[in-house]
Protein backbone atom coordinates (compact mmCIF):
# COMPACT_ATOMS: atom_id res chain seq x y z
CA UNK A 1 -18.24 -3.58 -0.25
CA UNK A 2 -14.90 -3.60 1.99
CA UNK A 3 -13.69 -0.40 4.04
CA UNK A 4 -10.23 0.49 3.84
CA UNK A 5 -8.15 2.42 6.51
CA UNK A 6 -4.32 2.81 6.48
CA UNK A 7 -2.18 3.95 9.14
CA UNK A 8 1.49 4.12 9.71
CA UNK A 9 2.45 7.08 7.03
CA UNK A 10 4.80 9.99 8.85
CA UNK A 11 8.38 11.87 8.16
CA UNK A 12 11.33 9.81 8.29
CA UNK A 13 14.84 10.38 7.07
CA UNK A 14 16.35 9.13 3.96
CA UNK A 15 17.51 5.49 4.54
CA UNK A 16 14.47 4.90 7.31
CA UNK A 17 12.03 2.41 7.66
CA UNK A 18 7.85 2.49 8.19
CA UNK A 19 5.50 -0.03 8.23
CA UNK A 20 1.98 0.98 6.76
CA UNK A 21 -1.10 -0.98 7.99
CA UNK A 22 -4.47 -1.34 6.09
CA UNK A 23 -7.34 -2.09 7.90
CA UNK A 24 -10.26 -4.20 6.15
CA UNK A 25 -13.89 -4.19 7.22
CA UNK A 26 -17.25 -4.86 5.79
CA UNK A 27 -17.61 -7.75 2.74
CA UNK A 28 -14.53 -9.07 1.03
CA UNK A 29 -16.32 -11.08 -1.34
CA UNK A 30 -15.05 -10.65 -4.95
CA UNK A 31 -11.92 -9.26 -4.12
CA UNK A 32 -8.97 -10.64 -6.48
CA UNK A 33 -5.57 -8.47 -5.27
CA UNK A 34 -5.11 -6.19 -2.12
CA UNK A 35 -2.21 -3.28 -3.23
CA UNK A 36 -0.92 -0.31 -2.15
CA UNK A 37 -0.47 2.49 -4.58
CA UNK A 38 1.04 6.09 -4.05
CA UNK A 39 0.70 9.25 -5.56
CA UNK A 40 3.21 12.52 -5.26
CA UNK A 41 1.75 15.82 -6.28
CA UNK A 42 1.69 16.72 -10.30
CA UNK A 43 2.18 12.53 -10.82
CA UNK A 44 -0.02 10.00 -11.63
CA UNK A 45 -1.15 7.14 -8.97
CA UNK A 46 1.01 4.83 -9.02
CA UNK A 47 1.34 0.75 -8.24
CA UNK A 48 3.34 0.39 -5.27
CA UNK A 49 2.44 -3.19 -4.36
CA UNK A 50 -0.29 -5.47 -4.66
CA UNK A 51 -0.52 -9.55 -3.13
CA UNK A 52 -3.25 -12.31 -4.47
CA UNK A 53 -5.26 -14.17 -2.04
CA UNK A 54 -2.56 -16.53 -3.13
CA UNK A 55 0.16 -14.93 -1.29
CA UNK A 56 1.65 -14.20 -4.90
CA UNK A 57 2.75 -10.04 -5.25
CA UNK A 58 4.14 -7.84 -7.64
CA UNK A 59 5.85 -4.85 -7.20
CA UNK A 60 6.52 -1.43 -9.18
CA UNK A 61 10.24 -1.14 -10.73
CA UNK A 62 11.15 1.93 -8.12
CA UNK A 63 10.80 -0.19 -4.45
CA UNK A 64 11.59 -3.71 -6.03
CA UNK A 65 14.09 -4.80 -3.41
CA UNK A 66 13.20 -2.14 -0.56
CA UNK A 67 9.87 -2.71 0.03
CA UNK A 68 7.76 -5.77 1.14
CA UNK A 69 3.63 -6.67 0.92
CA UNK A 70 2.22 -9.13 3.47
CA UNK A 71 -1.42 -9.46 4.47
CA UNK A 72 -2.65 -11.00 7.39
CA UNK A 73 -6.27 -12.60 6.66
CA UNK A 74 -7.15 -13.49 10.60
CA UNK A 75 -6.48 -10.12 11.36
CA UNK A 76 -7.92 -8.43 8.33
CA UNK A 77 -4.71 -6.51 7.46
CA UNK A 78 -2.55 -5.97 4.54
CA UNK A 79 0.82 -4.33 5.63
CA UNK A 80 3.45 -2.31 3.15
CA UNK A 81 7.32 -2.66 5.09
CA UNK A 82 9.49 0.42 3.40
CA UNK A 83 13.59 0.18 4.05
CA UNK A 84 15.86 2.36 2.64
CA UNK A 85 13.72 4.81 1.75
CA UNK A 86 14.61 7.99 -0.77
CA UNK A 87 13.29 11.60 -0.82
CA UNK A 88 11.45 10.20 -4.20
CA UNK A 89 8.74 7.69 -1.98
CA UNK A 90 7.54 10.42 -0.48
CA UNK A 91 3.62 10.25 -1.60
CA UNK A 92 0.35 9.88 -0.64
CA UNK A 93 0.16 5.91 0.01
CA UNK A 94 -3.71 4.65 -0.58
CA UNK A 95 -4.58 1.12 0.25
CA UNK A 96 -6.45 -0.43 -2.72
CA UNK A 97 -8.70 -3.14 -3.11
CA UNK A 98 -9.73 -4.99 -6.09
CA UNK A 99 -12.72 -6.53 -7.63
CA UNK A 100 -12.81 -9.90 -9.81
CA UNK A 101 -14.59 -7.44 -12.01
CA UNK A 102 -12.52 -4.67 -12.06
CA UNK A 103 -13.79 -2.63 -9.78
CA UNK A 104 -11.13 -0.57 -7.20
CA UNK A 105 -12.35 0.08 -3.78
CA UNK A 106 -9.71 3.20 -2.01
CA UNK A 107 -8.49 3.97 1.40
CA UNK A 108 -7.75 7.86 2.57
CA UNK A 109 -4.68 7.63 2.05
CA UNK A 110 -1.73 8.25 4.24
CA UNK A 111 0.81 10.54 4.28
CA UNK A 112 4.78 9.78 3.84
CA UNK A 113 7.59 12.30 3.71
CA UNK A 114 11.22 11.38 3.47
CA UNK A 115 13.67 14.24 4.09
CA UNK A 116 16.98 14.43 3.04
C-alpha cells in the first residue's frame, strides 16, 4: 500500500500562489489516478485535482483555470500549483491515491488559509 505525505500548505494573501508537494512511498501497484482533494470545515471533501498515469487530469469547476496537477514519477511526487487564490480555497488539502479497485489511500492533510 503507498504512503502519502504533503507539504507546502500555509497563509497566503488573496491573489497568492503555493505549490503543494505529495510525497509517495511504499507499493504503487494498482494505483489508477493520483488527486488532491480539500475539505473546509462544515463541507464535504471535495475533488480538487486528480492526473492518470497517463498524464491526463481533471479538475473541480471552482480552480479550473487557477490551479495546475503535475506528478513527477522519478521523483515519486505529485505537485498541486495554486494562482490566484480566493478566501474560498482555504481548506484542508489531502493528497489522495487511488486503487484500480476503488480503493482511496489518504495523506494528513495540509493546511491552507487565504486571507483577505
Amino acid at each position: 500500500q503507498v504512503q502519502l505525505v504533503e507539504s507546502g500548505g500555509g497563509l497566503v494573501q488573496a491573489g497568492g500562489s503555493l505549490r503543494l508537494s505529495c510525497a509517495l512511498s511504499g507499493s504503487f501497484f494498482g494505483i489508477a489516478n493520483l488527486g488532491w482533494y480539500r475539505q473546509a470545515p462544515g463541507k464535504q471533501r471535495e475533488l480538487v485535482a486528480s492526473i492518470t498515469s497517463g498524464g491526463s487530469t481533471n479538475y473541480g469547476d471552482s480552480v479550473k483555470g487557477r490551479f495546475a496537477i503535475s506528478r513527477d514519477n522519478a521523483k515519486n511526487m505529485v505537485y498541486l500549483q495554486m494562482n490566484s487564490l480566493k478566501p474560498d480555497d482555504t481548506a484542508v488539502y489531502y493528497c489522495n491515491a487511488r486503487y484500480i479497485v476503488g480503493y482511496d489511500s489518504w495523506g494528513q492533510g495540509t493546511q491552507v488559509t487565504v486571507s483577505s
